[in-house]
C-alpha atoms as a PDB file:
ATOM      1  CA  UNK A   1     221.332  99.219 101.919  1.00  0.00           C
ATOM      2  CA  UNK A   2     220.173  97.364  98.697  1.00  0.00           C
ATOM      3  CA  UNK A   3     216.668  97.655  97.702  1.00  0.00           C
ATOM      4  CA  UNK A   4     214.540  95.686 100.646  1.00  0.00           C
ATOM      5  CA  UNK A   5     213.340  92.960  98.279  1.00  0.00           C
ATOM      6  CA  UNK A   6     216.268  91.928  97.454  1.00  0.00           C
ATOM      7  CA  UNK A   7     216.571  90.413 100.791  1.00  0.00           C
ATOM      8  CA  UNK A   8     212.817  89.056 100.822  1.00  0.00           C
ATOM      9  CA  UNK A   9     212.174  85.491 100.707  1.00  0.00           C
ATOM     10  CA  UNK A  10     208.711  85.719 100.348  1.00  0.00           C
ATOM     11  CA  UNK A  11     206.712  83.025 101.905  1.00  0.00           C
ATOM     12  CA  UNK A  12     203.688  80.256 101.932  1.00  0.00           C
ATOM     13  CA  UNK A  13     204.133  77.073 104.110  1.00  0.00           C
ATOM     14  CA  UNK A  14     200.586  77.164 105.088  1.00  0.00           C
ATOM     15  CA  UNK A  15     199.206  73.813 105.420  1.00  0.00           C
ATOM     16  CA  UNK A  16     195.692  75.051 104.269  1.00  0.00           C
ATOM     17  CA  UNK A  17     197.029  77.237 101.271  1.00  0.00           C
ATOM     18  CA  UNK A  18     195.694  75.988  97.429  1.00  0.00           C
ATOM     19  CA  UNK A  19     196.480  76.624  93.927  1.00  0.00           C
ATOM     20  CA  UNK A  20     195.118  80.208  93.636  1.00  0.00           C
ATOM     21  CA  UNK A  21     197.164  81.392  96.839  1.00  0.00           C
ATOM     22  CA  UNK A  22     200.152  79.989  94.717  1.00  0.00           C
ATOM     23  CA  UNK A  23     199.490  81.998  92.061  1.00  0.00           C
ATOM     24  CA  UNK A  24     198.899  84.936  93.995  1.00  0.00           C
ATOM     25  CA  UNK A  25     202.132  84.534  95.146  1.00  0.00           C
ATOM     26  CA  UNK A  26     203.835  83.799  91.893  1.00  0.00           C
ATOM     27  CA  UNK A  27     202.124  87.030  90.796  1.00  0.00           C
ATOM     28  CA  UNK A  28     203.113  89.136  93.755  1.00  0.00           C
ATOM     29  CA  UNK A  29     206.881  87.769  92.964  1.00  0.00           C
ATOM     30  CA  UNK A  30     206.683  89.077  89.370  1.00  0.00           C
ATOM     31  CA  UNK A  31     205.637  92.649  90.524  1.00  0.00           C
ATOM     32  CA  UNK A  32     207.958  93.124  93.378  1.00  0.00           C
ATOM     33  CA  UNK A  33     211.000  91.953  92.392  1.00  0.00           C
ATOM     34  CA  UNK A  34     211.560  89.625  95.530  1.00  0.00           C
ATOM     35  CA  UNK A  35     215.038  87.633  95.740  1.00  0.00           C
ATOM     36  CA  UNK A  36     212.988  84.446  96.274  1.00  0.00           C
ATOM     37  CA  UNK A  37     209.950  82.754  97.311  1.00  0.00           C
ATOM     38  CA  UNK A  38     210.163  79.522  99.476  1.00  0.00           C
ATOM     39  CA  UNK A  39     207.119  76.786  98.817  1.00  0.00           C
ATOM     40  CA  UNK A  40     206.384  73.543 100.241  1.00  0.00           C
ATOM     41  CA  UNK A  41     208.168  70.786  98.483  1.00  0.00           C
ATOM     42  CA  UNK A  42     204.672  69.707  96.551  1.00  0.00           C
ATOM     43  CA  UNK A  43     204.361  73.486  94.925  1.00  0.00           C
ATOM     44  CA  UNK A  44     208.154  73.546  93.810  1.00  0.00           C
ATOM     45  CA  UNK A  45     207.469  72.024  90.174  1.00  0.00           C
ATOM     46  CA  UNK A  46     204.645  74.532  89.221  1.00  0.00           C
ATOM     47  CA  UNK A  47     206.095  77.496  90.988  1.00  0.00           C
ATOM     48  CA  UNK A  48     209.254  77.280  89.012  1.00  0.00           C
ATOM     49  CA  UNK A  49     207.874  76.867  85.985  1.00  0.00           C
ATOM     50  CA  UNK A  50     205.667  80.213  86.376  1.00  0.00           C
ATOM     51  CA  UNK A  51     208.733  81.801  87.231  1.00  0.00           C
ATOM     52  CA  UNK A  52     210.900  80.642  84.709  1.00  0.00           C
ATOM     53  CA  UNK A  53     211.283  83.808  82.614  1.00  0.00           C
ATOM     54  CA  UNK A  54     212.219  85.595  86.015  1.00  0.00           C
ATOM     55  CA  UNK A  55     215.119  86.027  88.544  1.00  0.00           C
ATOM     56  CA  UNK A  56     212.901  85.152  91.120  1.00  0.00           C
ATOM     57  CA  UNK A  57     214.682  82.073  93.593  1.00  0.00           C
ATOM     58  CA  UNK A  58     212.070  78.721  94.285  1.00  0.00           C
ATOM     59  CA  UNK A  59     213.224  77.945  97.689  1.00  0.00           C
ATOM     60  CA  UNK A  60     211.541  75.115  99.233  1.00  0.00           C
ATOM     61  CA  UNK A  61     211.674  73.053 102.628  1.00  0.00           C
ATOM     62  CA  UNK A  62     212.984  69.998 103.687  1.00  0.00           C
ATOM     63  CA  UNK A  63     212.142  68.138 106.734  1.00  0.00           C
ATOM     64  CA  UNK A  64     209.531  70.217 107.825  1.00  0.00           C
ATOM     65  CA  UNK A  65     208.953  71.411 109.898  1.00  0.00           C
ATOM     66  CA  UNK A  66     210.198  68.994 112.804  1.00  0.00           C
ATOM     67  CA  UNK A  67     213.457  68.088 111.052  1.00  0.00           C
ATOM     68  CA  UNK A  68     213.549  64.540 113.039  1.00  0.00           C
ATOM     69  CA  UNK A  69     213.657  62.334 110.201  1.00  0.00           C
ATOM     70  CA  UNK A  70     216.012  60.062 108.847  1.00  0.00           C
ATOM     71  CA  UNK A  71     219.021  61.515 106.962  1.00  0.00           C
ATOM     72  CA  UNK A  72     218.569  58.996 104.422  1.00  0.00           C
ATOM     73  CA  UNK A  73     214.499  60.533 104.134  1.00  0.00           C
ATOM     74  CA  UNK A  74     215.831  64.287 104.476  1.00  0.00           C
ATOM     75  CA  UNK A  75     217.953  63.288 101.265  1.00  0.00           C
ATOM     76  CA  UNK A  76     215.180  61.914  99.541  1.00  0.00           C
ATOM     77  CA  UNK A  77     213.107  65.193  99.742  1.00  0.00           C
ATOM     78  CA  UNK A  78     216.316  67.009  98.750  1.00  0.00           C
ATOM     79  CA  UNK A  79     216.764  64.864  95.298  1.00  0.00           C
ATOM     80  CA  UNK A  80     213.025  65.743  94.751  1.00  0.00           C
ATOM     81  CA  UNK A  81     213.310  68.728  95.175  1.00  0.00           C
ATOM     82  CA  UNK A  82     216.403  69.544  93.057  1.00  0.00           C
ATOM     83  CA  UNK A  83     214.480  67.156  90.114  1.00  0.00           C
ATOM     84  CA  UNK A  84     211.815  69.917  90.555  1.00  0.00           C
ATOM     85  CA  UNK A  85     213.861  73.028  90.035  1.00  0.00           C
ATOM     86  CA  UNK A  86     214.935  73.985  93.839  1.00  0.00           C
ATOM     87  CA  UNK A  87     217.480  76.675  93.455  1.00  0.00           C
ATOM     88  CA  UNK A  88     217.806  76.977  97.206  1.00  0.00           C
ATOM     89  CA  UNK A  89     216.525  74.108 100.058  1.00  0.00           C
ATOM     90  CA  UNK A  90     215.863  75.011 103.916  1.00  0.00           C
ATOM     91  CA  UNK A  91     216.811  71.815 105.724  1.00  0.00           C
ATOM     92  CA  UNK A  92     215.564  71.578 109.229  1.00  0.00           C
ATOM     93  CA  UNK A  93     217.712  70.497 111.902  1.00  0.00           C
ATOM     94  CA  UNK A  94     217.845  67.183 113.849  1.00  0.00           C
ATOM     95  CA  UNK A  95     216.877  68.959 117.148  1.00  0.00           C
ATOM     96  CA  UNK A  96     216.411  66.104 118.972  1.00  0.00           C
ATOM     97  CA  UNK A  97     219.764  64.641 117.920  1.00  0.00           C
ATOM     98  CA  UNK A  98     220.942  68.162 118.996  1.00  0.00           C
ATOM     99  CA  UNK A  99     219.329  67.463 122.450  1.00  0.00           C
ATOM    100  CA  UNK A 100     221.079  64.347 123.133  1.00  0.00           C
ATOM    101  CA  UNK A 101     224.179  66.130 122.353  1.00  0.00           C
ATOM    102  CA  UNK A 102     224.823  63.567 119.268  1.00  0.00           C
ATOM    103  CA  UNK A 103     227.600  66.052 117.856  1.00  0.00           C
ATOM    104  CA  UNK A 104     229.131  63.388 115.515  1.00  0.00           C
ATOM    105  CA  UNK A 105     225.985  62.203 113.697  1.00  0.00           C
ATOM    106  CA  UNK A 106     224.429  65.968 113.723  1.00  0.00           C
ATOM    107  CA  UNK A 107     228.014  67.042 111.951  1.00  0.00           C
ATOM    108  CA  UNK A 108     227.660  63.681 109.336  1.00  0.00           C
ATOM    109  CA  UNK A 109     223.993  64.705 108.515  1.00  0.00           C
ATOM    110  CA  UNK A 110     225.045  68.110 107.737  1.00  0.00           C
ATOM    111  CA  UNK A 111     227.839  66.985 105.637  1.00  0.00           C
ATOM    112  CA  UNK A 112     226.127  64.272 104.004  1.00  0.00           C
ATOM    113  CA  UNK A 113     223.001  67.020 102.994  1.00  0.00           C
ATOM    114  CA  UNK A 114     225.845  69.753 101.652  1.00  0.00           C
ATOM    115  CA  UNK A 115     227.338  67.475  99.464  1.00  0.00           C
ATOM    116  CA  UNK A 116     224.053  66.179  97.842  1.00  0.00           C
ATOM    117  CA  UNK A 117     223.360  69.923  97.595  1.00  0.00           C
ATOM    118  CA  UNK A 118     226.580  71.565  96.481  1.00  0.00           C
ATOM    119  CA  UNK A 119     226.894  68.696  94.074  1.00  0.00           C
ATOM    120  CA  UNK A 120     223.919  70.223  91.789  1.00  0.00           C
ATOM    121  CA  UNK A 121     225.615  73.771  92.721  1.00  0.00           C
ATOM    122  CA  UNK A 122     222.557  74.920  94.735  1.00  0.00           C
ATOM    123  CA  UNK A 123     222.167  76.719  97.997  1.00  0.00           C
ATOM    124  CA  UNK A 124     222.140  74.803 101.491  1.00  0.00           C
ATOM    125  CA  UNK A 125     220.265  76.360 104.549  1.00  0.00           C
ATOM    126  CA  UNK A 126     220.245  75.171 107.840  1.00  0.00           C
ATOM    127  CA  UNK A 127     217.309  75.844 109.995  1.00  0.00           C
ATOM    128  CA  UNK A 128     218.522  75.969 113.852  1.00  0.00           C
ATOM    129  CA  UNK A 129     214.843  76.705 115.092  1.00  0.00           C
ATOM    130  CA  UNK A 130     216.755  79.052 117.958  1.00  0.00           C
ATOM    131  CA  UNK A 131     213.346  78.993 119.585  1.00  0.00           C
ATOM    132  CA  UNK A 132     214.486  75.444 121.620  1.00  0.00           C
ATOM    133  CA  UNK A 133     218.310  76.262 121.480  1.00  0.00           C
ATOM    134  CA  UNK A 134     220.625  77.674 124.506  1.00  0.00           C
ATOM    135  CA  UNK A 135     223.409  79.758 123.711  1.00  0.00           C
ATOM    136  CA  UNK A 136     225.857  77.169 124.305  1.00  0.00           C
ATOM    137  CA  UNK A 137     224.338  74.709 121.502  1.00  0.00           C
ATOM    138  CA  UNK A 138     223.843  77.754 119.198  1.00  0.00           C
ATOM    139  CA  UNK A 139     227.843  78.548 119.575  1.00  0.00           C
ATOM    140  CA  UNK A 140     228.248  74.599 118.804  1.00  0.00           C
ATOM    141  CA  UNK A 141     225.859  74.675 115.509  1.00  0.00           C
ATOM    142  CA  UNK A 142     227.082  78.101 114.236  1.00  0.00           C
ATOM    143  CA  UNK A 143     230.918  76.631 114.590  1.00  0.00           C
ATOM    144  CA  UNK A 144     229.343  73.633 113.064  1.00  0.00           C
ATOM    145  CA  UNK A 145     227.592  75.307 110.055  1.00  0.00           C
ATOM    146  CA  UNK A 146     231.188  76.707 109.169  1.00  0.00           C
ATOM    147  CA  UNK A 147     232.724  73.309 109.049  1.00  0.00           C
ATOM    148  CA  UNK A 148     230.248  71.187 107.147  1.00  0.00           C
ATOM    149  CA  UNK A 149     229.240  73.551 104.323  1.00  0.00           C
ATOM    150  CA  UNK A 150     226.286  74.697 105.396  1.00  0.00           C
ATOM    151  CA  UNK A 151     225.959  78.067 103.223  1.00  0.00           C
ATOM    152  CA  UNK A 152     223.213  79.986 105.648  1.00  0.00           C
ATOM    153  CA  UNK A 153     221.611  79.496 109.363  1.00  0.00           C
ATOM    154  CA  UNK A 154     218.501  80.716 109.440  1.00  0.00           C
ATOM    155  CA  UNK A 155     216.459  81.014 112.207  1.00  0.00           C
ATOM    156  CA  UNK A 156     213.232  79.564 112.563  1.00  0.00           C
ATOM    157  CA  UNK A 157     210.493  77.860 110.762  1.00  0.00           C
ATOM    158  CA  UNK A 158     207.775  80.290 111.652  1.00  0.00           C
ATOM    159  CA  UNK A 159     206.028  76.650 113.875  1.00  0.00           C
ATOM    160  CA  UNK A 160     207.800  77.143 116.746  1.00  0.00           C
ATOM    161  CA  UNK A 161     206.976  79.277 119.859  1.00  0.00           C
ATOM    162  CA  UNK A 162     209.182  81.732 119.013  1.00  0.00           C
ATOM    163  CA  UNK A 163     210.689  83.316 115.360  1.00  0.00           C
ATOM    164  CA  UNK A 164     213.664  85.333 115.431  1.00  0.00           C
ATOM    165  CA  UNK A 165     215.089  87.263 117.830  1.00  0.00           C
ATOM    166  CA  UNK A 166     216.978  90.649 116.906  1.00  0.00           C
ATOM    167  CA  UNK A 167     219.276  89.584 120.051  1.00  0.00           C
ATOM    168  CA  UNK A 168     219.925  85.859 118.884  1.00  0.00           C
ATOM    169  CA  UNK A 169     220.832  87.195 115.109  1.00  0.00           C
ATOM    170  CA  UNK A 170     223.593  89.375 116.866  1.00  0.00           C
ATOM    171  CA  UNK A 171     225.080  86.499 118.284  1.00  0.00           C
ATOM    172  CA  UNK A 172     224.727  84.252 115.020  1.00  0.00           C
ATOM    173  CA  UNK A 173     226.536  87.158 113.168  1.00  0.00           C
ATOM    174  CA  UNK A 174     229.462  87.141 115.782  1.00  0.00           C
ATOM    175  CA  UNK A 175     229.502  83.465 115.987  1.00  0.00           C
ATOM    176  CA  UNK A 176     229.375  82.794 112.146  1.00  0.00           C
ATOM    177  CA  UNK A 177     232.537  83.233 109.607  1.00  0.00           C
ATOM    178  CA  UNK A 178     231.463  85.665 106.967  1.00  0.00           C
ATOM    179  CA  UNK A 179     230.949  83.558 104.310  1.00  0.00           C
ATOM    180  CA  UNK A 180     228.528  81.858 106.205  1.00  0.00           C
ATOM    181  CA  UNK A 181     224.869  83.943 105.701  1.00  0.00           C
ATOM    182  CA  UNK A 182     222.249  84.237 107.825  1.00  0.00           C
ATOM    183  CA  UNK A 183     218.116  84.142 107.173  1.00  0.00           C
ATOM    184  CA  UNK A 184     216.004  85.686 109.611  1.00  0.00           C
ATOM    185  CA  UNK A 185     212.254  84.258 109.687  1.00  0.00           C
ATOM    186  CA  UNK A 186     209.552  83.420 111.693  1.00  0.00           C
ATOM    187  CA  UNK A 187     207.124  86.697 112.822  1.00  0.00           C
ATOM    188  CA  UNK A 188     208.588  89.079 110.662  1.00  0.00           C
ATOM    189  CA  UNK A 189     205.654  91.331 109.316  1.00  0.00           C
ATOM    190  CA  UNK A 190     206.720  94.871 108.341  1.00  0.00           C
ATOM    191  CA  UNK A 191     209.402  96.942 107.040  1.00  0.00           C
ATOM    192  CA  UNK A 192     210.895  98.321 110.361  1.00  0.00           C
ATOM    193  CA  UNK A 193     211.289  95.072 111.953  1.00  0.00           C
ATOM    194  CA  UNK A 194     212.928  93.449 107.970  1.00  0.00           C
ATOM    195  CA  UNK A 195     215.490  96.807 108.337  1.00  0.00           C
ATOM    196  CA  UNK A 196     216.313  95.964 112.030  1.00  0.00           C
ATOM    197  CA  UNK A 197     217.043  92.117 111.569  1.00  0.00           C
ATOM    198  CA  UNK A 198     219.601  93.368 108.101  1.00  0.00           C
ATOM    199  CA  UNK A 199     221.606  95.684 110.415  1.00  0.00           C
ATOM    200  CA  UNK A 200     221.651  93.136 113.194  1.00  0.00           C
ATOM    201  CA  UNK A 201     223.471  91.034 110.434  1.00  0.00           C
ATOM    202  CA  UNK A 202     220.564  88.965 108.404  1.00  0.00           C
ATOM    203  CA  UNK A 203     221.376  88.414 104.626  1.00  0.00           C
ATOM    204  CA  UNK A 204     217.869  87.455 103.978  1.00  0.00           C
ATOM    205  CA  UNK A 205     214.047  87.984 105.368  1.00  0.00           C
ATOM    206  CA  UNK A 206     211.763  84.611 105.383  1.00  0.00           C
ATOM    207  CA  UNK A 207     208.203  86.842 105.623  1.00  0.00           C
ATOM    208  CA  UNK A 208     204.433  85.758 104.442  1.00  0.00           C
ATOM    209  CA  UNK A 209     204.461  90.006 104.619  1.00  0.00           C
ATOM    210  CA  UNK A 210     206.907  90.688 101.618  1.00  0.00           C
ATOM    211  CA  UNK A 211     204.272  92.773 100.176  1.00  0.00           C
ATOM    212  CA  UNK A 212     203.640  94.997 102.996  1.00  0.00           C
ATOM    213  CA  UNK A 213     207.268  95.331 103.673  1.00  0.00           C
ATOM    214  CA  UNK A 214     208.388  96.357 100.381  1.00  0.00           C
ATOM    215  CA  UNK A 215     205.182  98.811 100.294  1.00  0.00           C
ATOM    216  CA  UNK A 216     206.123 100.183 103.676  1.00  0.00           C
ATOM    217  CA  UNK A 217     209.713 100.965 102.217  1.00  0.00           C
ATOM    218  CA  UNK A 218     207.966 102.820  99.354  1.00  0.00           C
ATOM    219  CA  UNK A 219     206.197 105.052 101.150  1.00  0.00           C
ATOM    220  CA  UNK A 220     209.239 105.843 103.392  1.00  0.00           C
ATOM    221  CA  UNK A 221     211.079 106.560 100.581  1.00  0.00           C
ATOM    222  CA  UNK A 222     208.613 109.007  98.880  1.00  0.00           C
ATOM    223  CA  UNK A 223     207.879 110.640 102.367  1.00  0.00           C
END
């Protein structure tokens, strides 16, 4: 397995979290090497100009976290956030549209956001929130993530009831072509539970814990 930062997104979405918590983060994503960090739309500009000497990914979030707004407002946020230096954007999903089993305009919104996104060659995620989902309308979405361009599925946006679910990853992995990637969030807090989502198939690790985890790792490794 690589390195376990390299699958770290390492997180803030806090509603209550200010500039210095930014730069701790910013900070924290300089000395540990993390794939990415993902930021609220309104921190995007400032956190990717502190990391612009780095390798470091700004991911941010777009219709969050209830992902019930217009397509028309979900690609507003995602022109904003590409003008701001997005390199990757975690679009919620229409659940309610999902609900009411609105296949065809689910599948258009999906298309309509990969195109705006692929079109500045940056990375589109797709956040199921598999807290609310059934298996049969997490078969439909995974099928449908192959078909419109959606990039990665990821789980959860840490608001819901539940985060991920070791079991629920499994079936994402068998349900998903491979070129589709998966992102594991929402209660993941140390380094045994980051390794056991990866070999149940996650590409990446959405964690406010990327610090612990990656110390954890250390220590296991010099044990």
């Amino acid at each position: 397995m690589e390195k376990i930062q390299q699958y770290l997104e390492h997180t803030l979405l806090s509603p209550t979290a200010a500039y210095e918590d930014y730069d701790r983060l910013v900070a924290e994503a300089k000395t540990y090497h993390f794939f990415g960090v993902c930021v609220p739309p309104y921190w995007v500009k400032k956190v990717k100009r502190d990391l612009r000497d780095t390798a470091v990914q700004v991911v941010t979030v777009i219709g969050f976290p209830l992902g019930y707004q217009r397509t028309e407002t979900k690609l507003d946020e995602v022109k904003y956030a590409l003008r701001d230096g997005a390199d990757e954007l975690d679009v919620v999903l229409n659940l309610s549209a999902v609900k009411s089993r609105a296949w065809d305009w689910v599948k258009i919104e999906l298309a309509r956001l990969a195109e705006s996104i692929h079109q500045a060659e940056k990375i589109f995620k797709l956040i199921l929130e598999t807290a609310y989902l059934d298996d049969d309308e997490l078969h439909k979405l995974c099928s449908m993530c192959a078909a419109c361009g959606v990039d990665y599925a990821k789980t959860s946006t840490g608001f819901a009831p539940k985060g991920a679910e070791i079991e629920t990853v499994r079936k994402m992995r068998q349900w998903l072509p491979a070129h589709v990637g998966i992102k594991a969030s929402g209660g993941i807090r140390n380094f045994a539970q980051a390794q056991a989502f990866i070999e149940a198939g996650a590409d990446r690790i959405g964690t406010s814990s990327g610090v612990r985890i990656v110390e954890e790792s250390l220590r296991q490794s010099n044990s």
